[in-house]
PDB file of N, CA and C in Angstrom:
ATOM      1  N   UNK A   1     -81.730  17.721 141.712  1.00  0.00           N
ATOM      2  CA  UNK A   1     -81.543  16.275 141.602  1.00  0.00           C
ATOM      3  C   UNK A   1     -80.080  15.999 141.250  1.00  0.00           C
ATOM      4  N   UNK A   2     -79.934  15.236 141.410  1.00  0.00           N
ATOM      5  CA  UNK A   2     -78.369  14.662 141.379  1.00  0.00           C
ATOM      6  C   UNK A   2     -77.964  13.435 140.449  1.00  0.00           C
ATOM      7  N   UNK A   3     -76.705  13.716 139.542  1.00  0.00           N
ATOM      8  CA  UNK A   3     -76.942  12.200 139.009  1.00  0.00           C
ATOM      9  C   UNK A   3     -75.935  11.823 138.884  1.00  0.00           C
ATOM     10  N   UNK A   4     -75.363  10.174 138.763  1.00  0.00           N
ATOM     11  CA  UNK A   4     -74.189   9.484 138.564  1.00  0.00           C
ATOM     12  C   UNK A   4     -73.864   9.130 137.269  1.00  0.00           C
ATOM     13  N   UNK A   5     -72.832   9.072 137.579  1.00  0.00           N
ATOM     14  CA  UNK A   5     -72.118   8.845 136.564  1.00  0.00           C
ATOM     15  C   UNK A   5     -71.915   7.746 136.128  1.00  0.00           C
ATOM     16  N   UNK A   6     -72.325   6.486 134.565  1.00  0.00           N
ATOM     17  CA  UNK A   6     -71.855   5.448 134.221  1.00  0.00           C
ATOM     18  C   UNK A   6     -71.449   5.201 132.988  1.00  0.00           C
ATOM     19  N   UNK A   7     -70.728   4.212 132.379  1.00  0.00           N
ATOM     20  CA  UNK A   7     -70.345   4.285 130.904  1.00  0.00           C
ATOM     21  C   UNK A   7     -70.925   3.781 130.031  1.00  0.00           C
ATOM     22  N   UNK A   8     -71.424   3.841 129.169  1.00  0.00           N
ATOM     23  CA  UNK A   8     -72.167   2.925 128.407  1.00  0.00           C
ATOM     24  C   UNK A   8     -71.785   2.899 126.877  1.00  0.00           C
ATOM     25  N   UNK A   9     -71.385   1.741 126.454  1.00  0.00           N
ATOM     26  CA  UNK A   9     -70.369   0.923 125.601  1.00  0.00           C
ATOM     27  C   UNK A   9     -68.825   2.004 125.476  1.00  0.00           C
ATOM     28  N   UNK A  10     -68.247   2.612 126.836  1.00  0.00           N
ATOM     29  CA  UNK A  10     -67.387   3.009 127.015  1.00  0.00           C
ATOM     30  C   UNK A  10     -67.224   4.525 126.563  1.00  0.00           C
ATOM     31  N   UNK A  11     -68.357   5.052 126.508  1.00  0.00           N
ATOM     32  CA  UNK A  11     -69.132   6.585 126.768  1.00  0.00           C
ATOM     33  C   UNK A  11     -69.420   6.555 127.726  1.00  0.00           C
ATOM     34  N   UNK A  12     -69.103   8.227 128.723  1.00  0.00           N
ATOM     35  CA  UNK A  12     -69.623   8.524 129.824  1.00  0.00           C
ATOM     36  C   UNK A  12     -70.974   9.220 129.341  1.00  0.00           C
ATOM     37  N   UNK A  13     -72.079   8.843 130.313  1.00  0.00           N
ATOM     38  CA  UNK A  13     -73.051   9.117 130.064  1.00  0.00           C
ATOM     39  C   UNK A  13     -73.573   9.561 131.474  1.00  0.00           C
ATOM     40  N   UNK A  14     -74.177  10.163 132.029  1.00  0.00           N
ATOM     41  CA  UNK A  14     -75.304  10.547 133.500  1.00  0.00           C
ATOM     42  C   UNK A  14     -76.584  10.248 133.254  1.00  0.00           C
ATOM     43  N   UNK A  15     -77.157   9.357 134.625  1.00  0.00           N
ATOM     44  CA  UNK A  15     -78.183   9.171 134.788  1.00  0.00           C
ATOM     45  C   UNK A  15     -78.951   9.224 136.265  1.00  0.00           C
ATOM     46  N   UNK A  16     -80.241   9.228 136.668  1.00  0.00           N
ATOM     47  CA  UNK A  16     -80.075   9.593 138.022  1.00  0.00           C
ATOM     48  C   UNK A  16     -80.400   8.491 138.828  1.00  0.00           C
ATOM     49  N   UNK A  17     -79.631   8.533 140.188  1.00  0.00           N
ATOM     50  CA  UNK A  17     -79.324   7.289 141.531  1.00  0.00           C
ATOM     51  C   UNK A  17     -80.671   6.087 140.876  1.00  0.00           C
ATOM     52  N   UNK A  18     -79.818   4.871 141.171  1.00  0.00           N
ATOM     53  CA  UNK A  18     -81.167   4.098 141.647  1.00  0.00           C
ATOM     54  C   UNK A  18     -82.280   3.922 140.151  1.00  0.00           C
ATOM     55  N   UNK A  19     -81.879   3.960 139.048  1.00  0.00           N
ATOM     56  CA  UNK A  19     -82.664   3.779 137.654  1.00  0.00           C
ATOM     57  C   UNK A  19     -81.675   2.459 137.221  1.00  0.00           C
ATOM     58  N   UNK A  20     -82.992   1.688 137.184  1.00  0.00           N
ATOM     59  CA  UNK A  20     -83.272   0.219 136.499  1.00  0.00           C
ATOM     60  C   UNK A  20     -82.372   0.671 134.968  1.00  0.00           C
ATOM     61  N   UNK A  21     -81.708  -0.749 134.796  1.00  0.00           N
ATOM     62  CA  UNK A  21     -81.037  -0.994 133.620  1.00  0.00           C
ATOM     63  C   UNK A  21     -82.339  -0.755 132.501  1.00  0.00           C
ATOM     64  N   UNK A  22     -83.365  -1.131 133.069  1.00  0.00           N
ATOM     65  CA  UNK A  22     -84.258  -1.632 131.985  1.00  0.00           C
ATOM     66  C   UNK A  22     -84.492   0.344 131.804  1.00  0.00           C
ATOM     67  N   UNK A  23     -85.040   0.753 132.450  1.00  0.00           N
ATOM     68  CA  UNK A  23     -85.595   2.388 132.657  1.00  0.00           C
ATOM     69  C   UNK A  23     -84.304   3.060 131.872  1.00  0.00           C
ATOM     70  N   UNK A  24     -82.991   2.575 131.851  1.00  0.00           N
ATOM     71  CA  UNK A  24     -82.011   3.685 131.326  1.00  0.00           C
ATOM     72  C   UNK A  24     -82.365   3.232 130.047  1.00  0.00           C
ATOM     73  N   UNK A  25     -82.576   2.107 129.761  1.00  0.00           N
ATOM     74  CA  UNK A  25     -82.452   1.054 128.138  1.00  0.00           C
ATOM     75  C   UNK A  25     -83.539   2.090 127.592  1.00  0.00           C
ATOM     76  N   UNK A  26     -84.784   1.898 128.101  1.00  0.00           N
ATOM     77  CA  UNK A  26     -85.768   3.203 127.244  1.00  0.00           C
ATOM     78  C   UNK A  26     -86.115   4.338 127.349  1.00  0.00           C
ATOM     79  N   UNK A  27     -85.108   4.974 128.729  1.00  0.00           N
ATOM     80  CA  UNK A  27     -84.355   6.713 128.323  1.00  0.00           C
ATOM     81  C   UNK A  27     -83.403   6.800 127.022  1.00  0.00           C
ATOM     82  N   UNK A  28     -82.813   5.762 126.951  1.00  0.00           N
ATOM     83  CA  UNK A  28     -81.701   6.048 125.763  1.00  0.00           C
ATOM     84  C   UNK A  28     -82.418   5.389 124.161  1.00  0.00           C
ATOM     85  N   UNK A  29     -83.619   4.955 124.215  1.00  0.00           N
ATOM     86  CA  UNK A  29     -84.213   4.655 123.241  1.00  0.00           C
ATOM     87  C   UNK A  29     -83.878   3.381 122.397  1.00  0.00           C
ATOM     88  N   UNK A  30     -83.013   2.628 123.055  1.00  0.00           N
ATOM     89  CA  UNK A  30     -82.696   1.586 123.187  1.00  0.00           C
ATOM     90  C   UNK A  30     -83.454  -0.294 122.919  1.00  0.00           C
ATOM     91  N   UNK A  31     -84.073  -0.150 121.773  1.00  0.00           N
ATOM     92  CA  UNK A  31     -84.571  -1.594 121.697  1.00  0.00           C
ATOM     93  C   UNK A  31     -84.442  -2.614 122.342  1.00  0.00           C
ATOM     94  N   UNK A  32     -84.747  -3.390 123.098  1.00  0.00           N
ATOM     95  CA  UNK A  32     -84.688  -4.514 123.780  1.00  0.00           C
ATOM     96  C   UNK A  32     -84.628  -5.746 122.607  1.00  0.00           C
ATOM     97  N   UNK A  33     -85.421  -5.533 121.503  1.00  0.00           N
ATOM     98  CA  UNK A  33     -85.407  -6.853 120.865  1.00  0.00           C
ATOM     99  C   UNK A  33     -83.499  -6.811 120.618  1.00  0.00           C
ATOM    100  N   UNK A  34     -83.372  -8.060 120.228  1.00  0.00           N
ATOM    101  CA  UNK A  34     -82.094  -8.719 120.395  1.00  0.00           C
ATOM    102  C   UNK A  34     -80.861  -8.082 120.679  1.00  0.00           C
ATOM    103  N   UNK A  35     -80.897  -7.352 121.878  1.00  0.00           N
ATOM    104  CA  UNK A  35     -80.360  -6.495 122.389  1.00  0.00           C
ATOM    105  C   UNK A  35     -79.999  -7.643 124.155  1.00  0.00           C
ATOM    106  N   UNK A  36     -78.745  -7.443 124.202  1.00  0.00           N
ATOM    107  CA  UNK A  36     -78.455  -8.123 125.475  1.00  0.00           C
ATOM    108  C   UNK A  36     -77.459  -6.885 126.075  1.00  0.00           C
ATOM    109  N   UNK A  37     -77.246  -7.179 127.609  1.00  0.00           N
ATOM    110  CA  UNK A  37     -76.272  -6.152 128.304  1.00  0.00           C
ATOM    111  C   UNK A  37     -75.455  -6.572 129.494  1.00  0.00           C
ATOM    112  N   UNK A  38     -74.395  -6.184 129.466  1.00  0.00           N
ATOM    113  CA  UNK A  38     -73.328  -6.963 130.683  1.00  0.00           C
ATOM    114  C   UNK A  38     -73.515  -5.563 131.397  1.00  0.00           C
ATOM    115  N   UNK A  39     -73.389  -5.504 132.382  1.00  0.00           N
ATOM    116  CA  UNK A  39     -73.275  -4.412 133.684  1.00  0.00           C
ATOM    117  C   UNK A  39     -71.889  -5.296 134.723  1.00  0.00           C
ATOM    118  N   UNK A  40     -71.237  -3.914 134.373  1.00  0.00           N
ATOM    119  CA  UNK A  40     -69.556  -4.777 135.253  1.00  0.00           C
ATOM    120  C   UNK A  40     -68.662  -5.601 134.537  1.00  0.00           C
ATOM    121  N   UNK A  41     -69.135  -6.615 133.314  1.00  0.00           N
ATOM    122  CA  UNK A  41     -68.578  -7.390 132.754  1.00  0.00           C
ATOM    123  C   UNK A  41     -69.738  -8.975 132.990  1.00  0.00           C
ATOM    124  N   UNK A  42     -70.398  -8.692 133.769  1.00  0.00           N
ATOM    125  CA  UNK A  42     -71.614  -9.778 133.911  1.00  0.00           C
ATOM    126  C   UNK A  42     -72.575  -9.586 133.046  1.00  0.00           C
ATOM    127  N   UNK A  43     -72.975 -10.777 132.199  1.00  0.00           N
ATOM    128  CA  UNK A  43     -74.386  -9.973 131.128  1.00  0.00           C
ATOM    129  C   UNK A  43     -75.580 -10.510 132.349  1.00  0.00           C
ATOM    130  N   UNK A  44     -76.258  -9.929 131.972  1.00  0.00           N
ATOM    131  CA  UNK A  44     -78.038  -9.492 132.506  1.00  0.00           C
ATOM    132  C   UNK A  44     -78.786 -10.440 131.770  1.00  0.00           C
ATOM    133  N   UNK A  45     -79.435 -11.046 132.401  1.00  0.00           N
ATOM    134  CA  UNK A  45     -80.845 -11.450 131.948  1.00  0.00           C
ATOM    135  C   UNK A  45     -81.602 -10.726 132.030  1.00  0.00           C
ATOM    136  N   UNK A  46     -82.613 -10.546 130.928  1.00  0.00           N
ATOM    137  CA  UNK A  46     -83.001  -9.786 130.180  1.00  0.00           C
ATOM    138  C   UNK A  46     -84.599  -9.559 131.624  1.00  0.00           C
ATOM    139  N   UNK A  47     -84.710 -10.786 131.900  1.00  0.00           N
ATOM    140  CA  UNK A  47     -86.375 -10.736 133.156  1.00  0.00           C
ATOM    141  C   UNK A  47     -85.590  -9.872 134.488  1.00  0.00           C
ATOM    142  N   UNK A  48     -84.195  -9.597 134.305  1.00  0.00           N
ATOM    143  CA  UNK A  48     -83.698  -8.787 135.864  1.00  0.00           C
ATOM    144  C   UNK A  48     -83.451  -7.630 135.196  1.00  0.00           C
ATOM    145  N   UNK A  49     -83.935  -7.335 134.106  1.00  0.00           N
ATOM    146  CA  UNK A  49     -83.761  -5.853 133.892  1.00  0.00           C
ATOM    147  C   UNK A  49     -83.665  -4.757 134.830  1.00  0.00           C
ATOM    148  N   UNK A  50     -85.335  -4.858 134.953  1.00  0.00           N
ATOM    149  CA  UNK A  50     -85.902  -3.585 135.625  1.00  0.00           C
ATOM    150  C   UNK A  50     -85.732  -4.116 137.120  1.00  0.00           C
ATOM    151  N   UNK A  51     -85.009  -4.924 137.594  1.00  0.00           N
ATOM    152  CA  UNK A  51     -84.687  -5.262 139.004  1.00  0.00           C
ATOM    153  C   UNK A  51     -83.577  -4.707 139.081  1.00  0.00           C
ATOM    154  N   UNK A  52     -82.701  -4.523 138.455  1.00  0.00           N
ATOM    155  CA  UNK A  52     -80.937  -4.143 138.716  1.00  0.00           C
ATOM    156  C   UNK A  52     -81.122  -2.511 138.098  1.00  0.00           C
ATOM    157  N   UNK A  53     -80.708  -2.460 139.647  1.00  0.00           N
ATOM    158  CA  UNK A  53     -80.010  -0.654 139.341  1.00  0.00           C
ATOM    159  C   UNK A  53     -79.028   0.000 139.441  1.00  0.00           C
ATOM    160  N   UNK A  54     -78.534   0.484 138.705  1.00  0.00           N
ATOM    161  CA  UNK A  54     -77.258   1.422 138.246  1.00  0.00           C
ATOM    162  C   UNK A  54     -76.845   2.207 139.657  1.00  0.00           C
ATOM    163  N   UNK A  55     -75.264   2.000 139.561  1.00  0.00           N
ATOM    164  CA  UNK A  55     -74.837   2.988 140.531  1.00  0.00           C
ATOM    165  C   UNK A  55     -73.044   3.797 139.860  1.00  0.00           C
ATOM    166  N   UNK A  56     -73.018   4.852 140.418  1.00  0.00           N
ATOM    167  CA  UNK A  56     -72.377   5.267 139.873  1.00  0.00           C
ATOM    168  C   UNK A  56     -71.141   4.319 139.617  1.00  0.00           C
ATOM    169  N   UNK A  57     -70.687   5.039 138.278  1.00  0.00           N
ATOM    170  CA  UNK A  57     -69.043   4.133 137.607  1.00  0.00           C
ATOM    171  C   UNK A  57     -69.671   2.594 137.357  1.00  0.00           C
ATOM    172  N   UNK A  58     -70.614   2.482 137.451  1.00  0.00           N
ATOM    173  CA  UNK A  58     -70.926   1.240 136.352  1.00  0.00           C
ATOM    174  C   UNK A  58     -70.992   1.305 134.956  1.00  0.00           C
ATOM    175  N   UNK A  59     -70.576   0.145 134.382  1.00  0.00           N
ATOM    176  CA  UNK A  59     -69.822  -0.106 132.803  1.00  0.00           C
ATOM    177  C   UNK A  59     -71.040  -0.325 132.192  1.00  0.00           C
ATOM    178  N   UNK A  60     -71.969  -0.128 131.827  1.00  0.00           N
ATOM    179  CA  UNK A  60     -72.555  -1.519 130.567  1.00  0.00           C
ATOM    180  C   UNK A  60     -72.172  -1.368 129.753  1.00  0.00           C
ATOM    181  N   UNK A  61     -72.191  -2.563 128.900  1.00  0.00           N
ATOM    182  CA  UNK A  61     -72.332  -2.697 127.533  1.00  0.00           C
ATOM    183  C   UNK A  61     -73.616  -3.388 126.854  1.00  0.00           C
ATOM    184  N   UNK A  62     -73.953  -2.561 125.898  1.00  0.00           N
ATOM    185  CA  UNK A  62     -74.976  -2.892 125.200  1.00  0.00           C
ATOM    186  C   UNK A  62     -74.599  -3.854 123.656  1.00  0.00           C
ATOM    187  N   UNK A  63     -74.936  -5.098 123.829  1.00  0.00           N
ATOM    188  CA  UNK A  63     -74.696  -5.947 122.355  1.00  0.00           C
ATOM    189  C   UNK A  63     -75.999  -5.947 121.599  1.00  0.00           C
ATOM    190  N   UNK A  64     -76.115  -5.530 120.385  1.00  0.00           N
ATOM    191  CA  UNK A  64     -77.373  -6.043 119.689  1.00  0.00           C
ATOM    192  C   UNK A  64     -77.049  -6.458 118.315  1.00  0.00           C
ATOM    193  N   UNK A  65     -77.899  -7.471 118.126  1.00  0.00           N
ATOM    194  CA  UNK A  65     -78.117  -8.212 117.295  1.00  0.00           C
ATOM    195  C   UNK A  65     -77.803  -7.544 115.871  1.00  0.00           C
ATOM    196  N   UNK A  66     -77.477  -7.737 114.956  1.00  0.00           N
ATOM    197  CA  UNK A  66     -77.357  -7.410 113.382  1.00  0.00           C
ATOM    198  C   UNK A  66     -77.845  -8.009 112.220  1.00  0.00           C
ATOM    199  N   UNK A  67     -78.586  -8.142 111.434  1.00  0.00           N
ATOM    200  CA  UNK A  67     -78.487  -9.258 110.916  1.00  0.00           C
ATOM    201  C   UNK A  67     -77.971  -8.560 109.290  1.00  0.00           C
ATOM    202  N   UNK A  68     -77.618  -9.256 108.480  1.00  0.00           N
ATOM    203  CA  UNK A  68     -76.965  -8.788 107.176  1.00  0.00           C
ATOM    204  C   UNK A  68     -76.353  -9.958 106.642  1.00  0.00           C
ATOM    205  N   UNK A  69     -75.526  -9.851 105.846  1.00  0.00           N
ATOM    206  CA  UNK A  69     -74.711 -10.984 104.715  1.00  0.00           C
ATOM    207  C   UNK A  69     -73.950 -10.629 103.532  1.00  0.00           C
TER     208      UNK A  69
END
């Protein structure tokens, strides 16, 4: 199997062809709750997750929520 290459929050990371943002989000164990993600510099809605798939040298970034004081 073969896999590409993308960055994620500016870590190279591999994953293989054709895997849904949403599918990498819970390979990497990745919470969805208040968790948002730009792919390219575009953020994602959260319902096109598992519709948008990764191709190699794509960026995401993963933002999540914090809460504290």
């Amino acid at each position: 199997m073969s896999f590409i290459t993308i960055l994620l929050n500016d870590a190279q990371m591999s994953c293989a062809p054709n895997t849904s943002v949403l599918a990498f989000l819970t390979d990497q164990d990745i919470s969805q709750d208040g968790t948002a993600v730009a792919k390219n510099g575009t953020i994602l809605a959260k319902p096109l997750w598992d519709e948008i798939h990764l191709q190699n040298n794509d960026k995401l970034d993963i933002f999540t929520l914090v809460a504290g004081g």
